[in-house]
Structures are given as C-alpha cells and as structure tokens.
N, C-alpha and C. Protein backbone atom coordinates (compact mmCIF):
# COMPACT_ATOMS: atom_id res chain seq x y z
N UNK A 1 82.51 90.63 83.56
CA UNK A 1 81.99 90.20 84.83
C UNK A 1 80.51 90.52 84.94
N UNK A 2 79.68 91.03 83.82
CA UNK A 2 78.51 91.36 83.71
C UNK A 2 77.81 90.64 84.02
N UNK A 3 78.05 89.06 83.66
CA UNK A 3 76.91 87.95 83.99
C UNK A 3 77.57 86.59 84.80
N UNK A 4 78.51 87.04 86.07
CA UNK A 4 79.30 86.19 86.43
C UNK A 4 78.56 85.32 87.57
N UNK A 5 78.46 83.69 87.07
CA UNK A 5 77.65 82.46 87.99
C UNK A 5 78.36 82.19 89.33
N UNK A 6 77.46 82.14 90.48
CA UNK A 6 78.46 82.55 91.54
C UNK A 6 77.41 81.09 92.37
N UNK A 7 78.35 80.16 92.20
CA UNK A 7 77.90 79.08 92.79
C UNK A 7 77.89 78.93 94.71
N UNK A 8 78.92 79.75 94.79
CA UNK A 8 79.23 79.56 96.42
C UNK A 8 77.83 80.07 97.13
N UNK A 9 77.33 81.16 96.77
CA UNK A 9 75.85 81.01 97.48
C UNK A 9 74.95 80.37 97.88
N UNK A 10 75.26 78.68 96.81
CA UNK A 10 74.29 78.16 97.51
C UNK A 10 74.51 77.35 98.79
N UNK A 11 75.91 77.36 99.14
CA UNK A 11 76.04 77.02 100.38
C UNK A 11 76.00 78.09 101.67
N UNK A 12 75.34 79.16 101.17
CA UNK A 12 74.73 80.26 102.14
C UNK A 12 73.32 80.26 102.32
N UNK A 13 72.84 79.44 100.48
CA UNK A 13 71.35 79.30 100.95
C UNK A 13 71.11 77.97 102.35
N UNK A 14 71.99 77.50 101.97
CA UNK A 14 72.26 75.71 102.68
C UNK A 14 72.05 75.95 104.17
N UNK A 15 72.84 77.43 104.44
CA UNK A 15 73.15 77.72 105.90
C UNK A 15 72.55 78.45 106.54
N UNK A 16 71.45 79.06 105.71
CA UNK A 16 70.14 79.88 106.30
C UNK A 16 70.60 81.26 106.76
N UNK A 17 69.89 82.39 107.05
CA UNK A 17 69.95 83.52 107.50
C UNK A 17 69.64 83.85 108.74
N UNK A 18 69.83 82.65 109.81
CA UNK A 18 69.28 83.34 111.11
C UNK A 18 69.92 84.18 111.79
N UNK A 19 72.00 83.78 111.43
CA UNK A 19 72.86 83.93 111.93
C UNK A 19 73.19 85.99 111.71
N UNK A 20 72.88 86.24 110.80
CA UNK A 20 72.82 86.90 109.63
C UNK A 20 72.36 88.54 110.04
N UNK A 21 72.43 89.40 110.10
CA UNK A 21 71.70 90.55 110.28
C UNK A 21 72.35 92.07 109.68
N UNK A 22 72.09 93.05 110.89
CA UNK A 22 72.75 94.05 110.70
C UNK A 22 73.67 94.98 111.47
N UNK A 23 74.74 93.76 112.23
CA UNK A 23 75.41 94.15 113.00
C UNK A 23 76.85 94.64 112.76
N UNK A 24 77.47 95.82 113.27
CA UNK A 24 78.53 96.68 112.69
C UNK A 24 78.37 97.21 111.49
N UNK A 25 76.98 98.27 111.57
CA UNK A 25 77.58 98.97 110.05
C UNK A 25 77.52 100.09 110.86
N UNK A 26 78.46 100.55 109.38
CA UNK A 26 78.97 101.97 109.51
C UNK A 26 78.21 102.72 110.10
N UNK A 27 78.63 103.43 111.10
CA UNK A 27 78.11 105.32 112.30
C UNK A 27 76.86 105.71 111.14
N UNK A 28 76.08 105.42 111.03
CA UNK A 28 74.61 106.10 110.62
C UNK A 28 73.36 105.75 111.25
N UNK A 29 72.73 107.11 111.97
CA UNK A 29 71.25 106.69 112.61
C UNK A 29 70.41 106.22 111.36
N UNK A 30 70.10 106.69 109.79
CA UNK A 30 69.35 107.22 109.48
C UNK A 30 69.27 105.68 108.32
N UNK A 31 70.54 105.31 108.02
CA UNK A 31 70.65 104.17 107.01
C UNK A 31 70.78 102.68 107.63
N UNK A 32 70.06 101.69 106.64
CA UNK A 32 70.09 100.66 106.93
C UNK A 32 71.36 100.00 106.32
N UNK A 33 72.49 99.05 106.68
CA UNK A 33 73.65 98.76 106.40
C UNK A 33 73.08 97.00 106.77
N UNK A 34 73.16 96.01 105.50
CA UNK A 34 72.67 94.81 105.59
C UNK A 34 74.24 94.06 106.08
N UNK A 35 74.16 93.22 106.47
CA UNK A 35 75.64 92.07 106.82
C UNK A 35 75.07 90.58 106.05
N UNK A 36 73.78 90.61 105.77
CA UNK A 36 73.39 89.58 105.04
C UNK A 36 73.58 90.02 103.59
N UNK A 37 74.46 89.11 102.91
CA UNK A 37 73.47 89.33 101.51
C UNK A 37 72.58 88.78 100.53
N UNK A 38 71.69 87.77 101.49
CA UNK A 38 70.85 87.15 101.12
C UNK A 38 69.10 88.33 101.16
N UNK A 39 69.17 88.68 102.44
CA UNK A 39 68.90 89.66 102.82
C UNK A 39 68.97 90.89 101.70
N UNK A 40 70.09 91.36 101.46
CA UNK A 40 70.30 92.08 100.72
C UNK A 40 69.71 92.26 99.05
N UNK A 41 69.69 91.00 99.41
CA UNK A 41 69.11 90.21 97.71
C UNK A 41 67.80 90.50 97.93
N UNK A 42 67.49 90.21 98.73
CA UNK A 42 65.73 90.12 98.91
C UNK A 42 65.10 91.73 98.69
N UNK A 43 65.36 92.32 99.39
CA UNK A 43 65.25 93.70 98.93
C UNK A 43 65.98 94.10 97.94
N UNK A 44 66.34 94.28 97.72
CA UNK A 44 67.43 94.51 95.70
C UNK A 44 66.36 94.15 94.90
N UNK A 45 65.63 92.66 95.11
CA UNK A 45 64.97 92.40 93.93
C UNK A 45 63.22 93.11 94.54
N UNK A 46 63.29 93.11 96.07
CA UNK A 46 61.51 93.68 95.75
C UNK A 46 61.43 95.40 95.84
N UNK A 47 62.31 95.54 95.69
CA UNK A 47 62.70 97.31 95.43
C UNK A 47 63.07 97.75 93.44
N UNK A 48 63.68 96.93 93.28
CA UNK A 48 64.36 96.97 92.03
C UNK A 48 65.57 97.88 92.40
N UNK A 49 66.49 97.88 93.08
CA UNK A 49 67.51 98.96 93.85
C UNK A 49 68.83 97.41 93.85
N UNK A 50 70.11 98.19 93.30
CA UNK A 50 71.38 97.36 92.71
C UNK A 50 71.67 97.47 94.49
N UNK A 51 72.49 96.47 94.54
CA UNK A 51 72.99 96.16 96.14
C UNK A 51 74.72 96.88 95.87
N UNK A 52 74.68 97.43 96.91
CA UNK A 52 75.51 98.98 96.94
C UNK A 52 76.69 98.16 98.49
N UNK A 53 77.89 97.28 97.86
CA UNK A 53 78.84 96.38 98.65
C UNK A 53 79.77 96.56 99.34
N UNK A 54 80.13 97.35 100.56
CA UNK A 54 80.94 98.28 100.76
C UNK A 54 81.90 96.84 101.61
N UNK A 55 83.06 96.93 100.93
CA UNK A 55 84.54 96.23 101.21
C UNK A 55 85.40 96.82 102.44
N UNK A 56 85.28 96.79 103.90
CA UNK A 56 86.06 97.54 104.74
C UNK A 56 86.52 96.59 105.67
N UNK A 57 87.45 97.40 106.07
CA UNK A 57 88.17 97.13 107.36
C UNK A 57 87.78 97.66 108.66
N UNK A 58 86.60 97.52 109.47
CA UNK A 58 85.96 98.89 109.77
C UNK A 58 86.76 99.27 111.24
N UNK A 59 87.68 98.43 111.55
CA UNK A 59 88.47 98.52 113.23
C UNK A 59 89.70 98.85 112.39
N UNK A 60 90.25 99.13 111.67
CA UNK A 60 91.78 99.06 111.56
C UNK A 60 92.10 100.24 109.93
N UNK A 61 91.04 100.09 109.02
CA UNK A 61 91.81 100.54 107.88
C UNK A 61 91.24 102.04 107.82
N UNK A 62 92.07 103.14 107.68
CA UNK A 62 92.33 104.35 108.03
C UNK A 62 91.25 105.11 106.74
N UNK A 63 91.64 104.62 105.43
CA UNK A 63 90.61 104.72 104.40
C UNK A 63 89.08 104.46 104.72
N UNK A 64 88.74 103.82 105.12
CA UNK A 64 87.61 102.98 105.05
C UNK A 64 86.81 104.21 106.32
N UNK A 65 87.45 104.54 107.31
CA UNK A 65 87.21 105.51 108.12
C UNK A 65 86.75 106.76 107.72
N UNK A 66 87.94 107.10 106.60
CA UNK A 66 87.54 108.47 106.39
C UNK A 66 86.82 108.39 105.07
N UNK A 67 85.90 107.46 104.48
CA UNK A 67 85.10 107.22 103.36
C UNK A 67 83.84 107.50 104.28
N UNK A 68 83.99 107.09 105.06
CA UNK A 68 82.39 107.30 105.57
C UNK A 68 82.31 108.78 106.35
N UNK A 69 83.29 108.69 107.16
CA UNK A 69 83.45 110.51 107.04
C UNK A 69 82.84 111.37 106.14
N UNK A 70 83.78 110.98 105.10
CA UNK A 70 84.00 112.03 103.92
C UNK A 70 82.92 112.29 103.17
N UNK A 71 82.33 110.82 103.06
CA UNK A 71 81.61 110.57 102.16
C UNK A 71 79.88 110.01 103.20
N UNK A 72 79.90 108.71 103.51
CA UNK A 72 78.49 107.96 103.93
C UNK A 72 77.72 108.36 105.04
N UNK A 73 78.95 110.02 105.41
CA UNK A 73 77.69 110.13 106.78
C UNK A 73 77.72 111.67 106.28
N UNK A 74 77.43 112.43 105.38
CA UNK A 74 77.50 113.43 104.87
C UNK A 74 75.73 113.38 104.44
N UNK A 75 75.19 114.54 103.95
CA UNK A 75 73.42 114.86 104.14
C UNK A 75 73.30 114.40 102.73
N UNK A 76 73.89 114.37 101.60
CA UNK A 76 74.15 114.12 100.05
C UNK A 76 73.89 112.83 100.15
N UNK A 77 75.23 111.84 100.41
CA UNK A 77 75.03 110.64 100.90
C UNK A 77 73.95 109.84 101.41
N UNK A 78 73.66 110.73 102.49
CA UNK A 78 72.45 109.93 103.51
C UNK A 78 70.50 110.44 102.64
N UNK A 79 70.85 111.18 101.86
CA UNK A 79 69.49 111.50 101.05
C UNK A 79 69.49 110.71 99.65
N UNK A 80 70.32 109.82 99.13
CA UNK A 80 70.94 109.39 97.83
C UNK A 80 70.86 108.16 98.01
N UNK A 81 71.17 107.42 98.68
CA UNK A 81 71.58 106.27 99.33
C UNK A 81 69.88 105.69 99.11
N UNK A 82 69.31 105.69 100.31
CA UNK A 82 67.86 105.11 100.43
C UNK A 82 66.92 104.98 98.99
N UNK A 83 66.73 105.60 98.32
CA UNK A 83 66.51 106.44 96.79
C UNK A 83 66.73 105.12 95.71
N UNK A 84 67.90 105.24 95.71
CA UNK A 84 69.09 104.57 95.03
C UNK A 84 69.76 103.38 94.95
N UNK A 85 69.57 102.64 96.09
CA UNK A 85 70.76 101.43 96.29
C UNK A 85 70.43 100.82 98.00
N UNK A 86 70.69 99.07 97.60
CA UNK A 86 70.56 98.65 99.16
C UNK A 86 71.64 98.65 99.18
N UNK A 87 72.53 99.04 100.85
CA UNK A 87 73.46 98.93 101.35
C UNK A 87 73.97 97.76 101.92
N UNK A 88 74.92 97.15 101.53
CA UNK A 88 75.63 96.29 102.00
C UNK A 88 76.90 96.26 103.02
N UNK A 89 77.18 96.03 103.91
CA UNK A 89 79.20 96.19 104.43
C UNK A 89 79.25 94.87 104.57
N UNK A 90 80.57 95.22 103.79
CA UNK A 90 80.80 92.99 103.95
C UNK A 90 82.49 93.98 104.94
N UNK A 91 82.20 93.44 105.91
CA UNK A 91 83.23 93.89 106.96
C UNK A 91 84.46 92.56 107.38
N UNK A 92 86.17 93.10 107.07
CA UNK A 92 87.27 91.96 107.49
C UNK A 92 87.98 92.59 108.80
N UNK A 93 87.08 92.95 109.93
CA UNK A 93 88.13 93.65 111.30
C UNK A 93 89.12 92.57 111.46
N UNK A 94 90.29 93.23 111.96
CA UNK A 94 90.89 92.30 112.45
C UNK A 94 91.02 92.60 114.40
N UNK A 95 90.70 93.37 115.21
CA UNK A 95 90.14 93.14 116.43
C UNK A 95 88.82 92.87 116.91
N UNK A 96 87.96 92.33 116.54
CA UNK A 96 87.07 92.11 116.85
C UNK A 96 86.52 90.53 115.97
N UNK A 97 85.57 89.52 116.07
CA UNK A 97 85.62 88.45 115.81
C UNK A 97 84.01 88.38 114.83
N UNK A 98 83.73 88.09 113.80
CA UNK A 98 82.32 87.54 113.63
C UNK A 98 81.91 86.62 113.70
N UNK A 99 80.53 86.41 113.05
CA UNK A 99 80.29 85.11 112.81
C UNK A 99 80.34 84.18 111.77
N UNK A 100 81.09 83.02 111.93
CA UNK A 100 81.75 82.36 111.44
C UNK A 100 81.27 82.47 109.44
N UNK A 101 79.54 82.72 109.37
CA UNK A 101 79.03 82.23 107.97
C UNK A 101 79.19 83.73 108.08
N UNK A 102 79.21 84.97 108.71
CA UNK A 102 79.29 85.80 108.05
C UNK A 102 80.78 86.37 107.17
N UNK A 103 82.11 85.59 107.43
CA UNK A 103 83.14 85.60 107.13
C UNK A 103 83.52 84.92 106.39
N UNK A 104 82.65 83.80 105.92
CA UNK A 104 82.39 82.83 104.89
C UNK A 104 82.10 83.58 103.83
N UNK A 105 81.25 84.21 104.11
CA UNK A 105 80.31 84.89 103.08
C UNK A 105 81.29 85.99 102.15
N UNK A 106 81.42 86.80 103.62
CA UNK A 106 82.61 88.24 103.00
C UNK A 106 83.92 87.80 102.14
N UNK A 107 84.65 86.97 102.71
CA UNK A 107 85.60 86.10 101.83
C UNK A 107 85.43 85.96 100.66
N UNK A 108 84.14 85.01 100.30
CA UNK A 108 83.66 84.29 99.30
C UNK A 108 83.11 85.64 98.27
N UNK A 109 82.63 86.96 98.69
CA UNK A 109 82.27 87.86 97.85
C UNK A 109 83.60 88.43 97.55
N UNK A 110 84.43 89.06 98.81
CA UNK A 110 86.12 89.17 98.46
C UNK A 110 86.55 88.34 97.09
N UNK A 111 86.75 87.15 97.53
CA UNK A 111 87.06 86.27 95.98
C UNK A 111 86.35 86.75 94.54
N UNK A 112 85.34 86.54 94.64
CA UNK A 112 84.06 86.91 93.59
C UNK A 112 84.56 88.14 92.82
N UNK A 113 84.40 89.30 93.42
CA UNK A 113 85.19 90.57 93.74
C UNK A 113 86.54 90.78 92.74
N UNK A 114 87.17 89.88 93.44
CA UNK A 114 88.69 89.84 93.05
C UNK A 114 89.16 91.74 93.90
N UNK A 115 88.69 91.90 95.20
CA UNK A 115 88.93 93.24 95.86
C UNK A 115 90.24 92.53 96.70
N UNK A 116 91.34 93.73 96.58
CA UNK A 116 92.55 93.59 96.74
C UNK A 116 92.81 94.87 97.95
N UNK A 117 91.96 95.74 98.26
CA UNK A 117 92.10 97.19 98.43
C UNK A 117 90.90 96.96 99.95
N UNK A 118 91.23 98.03 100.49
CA UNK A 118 89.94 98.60 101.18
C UNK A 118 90.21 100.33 101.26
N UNK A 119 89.51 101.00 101.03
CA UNK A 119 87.83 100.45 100.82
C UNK A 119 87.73 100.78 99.73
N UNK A 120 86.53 99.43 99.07
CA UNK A 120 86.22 99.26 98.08
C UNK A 120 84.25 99.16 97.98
N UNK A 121 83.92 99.64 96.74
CA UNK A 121 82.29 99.64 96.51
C UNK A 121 82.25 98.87 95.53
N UNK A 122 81.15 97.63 95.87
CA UNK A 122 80.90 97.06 94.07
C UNK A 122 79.19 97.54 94.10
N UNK A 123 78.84 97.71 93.49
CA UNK A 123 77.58 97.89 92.97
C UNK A 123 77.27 97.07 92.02
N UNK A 124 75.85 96.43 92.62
CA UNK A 124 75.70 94.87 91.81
C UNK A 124 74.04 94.68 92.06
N UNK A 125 73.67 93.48 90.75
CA UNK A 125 72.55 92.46 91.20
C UNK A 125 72.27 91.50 91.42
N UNK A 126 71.97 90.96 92.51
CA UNK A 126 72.22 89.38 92.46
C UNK A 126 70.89 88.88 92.02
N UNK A 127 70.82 88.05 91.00
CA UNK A 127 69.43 87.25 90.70
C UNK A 127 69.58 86.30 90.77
N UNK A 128 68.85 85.21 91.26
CA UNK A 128 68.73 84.16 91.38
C UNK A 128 67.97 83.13 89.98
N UNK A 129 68.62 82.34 89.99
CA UNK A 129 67.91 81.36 89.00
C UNK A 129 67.78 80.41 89.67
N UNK A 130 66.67 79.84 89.60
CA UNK A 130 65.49 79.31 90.18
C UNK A 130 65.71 78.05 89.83
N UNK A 131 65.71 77.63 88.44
CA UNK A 131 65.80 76.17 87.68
C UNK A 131 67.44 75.74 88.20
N UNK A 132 68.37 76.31 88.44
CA UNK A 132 70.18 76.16 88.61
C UNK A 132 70.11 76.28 89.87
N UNK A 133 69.09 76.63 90.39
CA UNK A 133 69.54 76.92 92.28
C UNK A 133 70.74 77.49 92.36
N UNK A 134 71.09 78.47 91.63
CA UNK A 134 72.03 79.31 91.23
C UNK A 134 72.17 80.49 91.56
N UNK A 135 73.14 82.11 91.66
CA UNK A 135 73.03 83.24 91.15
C UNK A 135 74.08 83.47 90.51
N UNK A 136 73.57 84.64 89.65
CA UNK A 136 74.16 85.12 88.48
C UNK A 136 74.59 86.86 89.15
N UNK A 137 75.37 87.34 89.18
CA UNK A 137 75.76 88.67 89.36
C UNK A 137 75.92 89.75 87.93
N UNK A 138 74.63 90.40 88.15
CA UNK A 138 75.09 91.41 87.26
C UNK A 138 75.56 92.73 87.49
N UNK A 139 77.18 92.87 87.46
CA UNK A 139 77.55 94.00 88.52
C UNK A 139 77.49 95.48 87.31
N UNK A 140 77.60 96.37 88.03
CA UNK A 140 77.48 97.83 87.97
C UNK A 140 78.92 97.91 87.57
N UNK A 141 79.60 97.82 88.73
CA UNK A 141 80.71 98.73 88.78
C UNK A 141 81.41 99.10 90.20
N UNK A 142 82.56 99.19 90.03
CA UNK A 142 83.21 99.31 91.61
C UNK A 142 83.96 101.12 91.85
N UNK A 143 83.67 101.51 92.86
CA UNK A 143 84.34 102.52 93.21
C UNK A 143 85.09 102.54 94.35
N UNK A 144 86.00 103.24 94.74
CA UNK A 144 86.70 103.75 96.20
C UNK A 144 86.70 104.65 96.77
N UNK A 145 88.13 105.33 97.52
CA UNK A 145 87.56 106.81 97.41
C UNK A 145 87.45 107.58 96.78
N UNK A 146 86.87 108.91 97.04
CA UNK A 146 86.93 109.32 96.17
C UNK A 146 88.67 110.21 95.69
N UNK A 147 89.41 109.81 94.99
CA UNK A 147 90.53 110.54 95.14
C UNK A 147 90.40 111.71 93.89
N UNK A 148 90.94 112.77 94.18
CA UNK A 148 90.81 113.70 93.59
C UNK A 148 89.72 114.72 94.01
N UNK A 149 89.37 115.25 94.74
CA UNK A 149 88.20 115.38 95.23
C UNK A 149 88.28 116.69 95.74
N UNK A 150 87.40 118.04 95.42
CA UNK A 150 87.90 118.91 96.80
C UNK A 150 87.72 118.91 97.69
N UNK A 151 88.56 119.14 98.75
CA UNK A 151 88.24 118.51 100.08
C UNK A 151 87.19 119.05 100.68
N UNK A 152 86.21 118.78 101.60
CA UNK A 152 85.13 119.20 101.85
C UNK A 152 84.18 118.27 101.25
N UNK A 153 84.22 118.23 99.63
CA UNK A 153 83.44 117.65 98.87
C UNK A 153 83.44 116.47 97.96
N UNK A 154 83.83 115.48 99.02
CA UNK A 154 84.28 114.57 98.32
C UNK A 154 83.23 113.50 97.82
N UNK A 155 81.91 113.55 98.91
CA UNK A 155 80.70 113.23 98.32
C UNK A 155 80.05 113.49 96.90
N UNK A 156 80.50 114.51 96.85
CA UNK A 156 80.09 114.97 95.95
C UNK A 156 80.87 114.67 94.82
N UNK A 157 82.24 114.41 94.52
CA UNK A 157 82.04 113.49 93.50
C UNK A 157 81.96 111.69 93.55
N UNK A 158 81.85 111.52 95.09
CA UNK A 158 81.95 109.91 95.34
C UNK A 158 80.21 109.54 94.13
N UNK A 159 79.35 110.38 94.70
CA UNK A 159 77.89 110.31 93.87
C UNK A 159 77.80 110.47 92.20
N UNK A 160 78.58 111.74 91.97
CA UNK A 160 78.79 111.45 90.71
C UNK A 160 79.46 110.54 90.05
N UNK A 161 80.42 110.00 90.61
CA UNK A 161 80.70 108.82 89.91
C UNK A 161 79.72 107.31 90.13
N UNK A 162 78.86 107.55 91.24
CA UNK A 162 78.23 105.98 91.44
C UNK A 162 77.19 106.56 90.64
N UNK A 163 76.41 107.85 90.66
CA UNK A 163 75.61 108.39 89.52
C UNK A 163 75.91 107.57 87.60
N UNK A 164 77.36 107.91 87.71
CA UNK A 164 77.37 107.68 86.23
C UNK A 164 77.55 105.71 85.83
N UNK A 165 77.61 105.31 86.90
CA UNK A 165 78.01 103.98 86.58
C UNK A 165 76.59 103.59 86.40
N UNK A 166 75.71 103.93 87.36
CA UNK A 166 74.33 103.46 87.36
C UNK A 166 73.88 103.61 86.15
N UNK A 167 73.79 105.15 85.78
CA UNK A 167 73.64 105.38 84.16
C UNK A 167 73.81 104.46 83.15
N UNK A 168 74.78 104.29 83.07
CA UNK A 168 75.70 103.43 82.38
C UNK A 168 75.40 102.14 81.94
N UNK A 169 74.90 101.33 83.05
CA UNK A 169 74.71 100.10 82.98
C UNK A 169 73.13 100.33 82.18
N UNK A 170 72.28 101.25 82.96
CA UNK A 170 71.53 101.52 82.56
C UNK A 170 70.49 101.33 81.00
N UNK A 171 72.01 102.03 80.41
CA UNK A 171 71.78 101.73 79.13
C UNK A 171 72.72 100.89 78.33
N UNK A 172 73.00 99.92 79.17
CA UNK A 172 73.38 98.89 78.79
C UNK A 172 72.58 97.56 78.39
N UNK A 173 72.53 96.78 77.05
CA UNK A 173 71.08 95.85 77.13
C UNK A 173 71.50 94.78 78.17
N UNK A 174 70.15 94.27 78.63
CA UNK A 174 70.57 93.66 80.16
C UNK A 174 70.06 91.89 79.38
C-alpha cells in the first residue's frame, strides 16, 4: 500500500474546500485537528510533516474516547504531535450530522484505509501528481490503541510505536 493511486480525490478537488475546516476535533486547546484533507495535504507537503489520520467515532465509540484521554490530550502527546505530524480526524458520529463532502470524504479514506475498527491512526503522504490530476498515498503505517500499555502510560508507548514506524519508513527508499 506504499504507493497506492487514490483517484476519488479528485472529485474532492472538483468540490472545493470551502465546505471544509476544523470542526469537531478532539478536546485540545493547544492542537490543530484538520477535517479537510486537502487542507491537510497542503501543509504535509509545505511542512514536510506525514498527515497523522485519526479514524473515530467521536459521539459514541468508547475507545476512541479513551485514546485521546489516554493518549492525545496527555503533555507527551501534545509536545510530539506539532514537531512531528499534521493532524487529521476523519470523524463517523452517529448523533450528530456533517457535512455532506465531509462524509464523502471520510468514507472514501475509510475505503482507501480498508479501517474496519475505531479507533484507528494511519499515518500517511498524500502527493499529488500534477500531470494525472491524481494522488498517490505513501502511507507510514497504522496504529490504535495503545494495548498493552502501563496504565498511566499509555502515551508513552502510543509514541513509541508512531516513533518507530516513522523511522522505518524513513529508511525506507522512497
């Protein structure tokens, strides 16, 4: 899935970003949480920072709750994060309603994905090719919670493991 062509975007380029922002992310003063990921793209590529995809349920799934608990609103987290990775929440509530291209979108990365679970992290790049009016995804790697974890510190290995994937790819030839 290293270099997987993800045609459905361009009917997001088609549909513009006005609709698009940063509404419902996760309980943090301090982090920016994109709902676009066009947006998302845009900074990914003028940062050089992998887009960091968080898969939730954010009204209903009990996991997804205590990940950001545990993990995204913790001082580790919130100092690592900015550094490191643009934030994404591609959010599926089921009490509350979005907007219509933003559920287009989440779906269509869901599919992409192949995410079966919540909550789920993909860590990814989206580049665009220019000549294909295309993107190409070159993903990282997906995480969840962290299971196994001592409690208290579950950040602490949620990071080491998004630590080692980053690595990883790292030295991977691109």
């Amino acid at each position: 899935m290293k270099k997987l062509l993800v045609v459905f975007l361009i009917t997001l380029l088609n549909t513009g970003t006005n609709c698009f922002g940063q509404a419902n992310p996760p309980k943090s003063d301090t982090l920016v949480w994109y709902t676009d990921i066009m947006k998302a793209q845009e900074v990914s590529k003028a940062t050089n920072k992998p887009i960091f995809a968080f898969f939730t349920g954010s009204d209903w799934c009990g996991w997804c709750k205590k990940m950001q608990r545990d993990v995204f609103a913790k001082k580790e987290f919130l100092a690592w994060a900015p550094k490191n990775v643009i934030l994404l929440e591609l959010d599926f509530p089921r009490g509350k309603q979005l907007p219509q291209e933003i559920v287009q979108q989440n779906n269509s990365l869901q599919q992409t994905f192949q995410v079966k679970g919540f909550p789920t992290v993909w860590m990814f790049y989206l580049i665009r090719d220019e000549a294909k009016q295309t993107f190409n995804i070159s993903a990282i790697g997906s995480l969840g919670y962290p299971q196994g974890a001592q409690v208290g510190k579950e950040e602490a290995k949620f990071l080491n493991d998004a630590n080692d994937l980053i690595s990883k790819y790292a030295l991977q030839p691109q």
